[in-house]
Protein backbone atom coordinates (compact mmCIF):
# COMPACT_ATOMS: atom_id res chain seq x y z
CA UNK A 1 71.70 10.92 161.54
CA UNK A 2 71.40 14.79 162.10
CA UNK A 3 68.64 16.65 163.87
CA UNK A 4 67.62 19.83 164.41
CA UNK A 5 66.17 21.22 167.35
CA UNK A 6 62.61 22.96 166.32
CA UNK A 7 61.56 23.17 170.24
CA UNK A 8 62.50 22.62 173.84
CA UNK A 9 59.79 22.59 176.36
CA UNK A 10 59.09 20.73 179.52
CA UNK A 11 57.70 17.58 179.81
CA UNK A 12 54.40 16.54 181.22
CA UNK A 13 54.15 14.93 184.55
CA UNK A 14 50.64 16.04 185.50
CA UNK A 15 50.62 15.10 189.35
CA UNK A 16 53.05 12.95 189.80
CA UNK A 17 55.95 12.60 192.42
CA UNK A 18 59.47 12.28 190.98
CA UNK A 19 62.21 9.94 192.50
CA UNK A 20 64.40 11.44 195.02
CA UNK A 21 67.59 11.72 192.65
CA UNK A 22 65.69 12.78 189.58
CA UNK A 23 67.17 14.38 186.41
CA UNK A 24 64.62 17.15 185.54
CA UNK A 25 63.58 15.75 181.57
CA UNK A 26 62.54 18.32 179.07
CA UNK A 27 60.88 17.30 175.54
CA UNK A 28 62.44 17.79 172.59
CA UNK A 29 60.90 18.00 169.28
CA UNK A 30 62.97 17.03 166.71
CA UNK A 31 63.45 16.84 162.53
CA UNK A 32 65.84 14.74 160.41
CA UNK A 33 67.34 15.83 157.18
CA UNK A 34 64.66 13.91 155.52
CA UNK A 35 62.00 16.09 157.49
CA UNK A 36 60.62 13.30 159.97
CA UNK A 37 59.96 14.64 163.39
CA UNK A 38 60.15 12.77 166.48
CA UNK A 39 60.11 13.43 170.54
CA UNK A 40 62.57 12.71 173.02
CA UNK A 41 63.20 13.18 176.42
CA UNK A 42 66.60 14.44 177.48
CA UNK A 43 67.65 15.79 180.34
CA UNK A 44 67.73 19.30 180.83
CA UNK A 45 71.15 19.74 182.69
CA UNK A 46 72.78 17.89 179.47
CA UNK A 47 71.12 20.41 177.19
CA UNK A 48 72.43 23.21 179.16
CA UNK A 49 75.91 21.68 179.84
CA UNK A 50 76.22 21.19 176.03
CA UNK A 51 74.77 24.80 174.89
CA UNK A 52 71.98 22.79 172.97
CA UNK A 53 69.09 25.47 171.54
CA UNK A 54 66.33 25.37 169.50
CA UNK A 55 67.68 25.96 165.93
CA UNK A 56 70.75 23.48 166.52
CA UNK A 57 72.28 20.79 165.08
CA UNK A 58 72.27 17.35 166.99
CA UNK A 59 73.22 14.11 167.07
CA UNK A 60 73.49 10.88 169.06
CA UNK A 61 76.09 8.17 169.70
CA UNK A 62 75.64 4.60 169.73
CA UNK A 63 74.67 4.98 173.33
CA UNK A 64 72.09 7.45 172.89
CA UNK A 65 74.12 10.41 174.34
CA UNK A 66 73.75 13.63 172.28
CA UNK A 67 76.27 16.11 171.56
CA UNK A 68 75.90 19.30 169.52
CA UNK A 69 77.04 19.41 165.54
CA UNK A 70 79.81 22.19 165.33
């Protein structure tokens, strides 16, 4: 299934201390082609390695990776 990216923003740790080797997460708000929306956290260096913006095309594999629709 496709999904478009309607917004990228960071996600909410309040006070908490993150792990020595942790992957900075951002949240991603998300809408199918049948108009459901849904949030997911993906890390931010994979967003930015793939070009992945708000007003994009997504989609994941069977391991949950995403990649961009071209």
């Amino acid at each position: 299934m496709k999904y478009i990216v309607k917004r990228i923003q960071e996600a909410d740790y309040g006070c908490e201390e993150r792990p020595e080797r942790y992957q900075f997460q951002v949240l991603l708000r998300l809408r199918d082609e049948t108009g459901q929306e849904i949030d997911m956290e993906v890390a931010d260096a994979e967003l930015l390695a793939k070009d992945i913006n708000e007003g994009d095309w997504i989609f994941f594999d069977k391991d949950n990776k995403i990649f961009k629709v071209e």
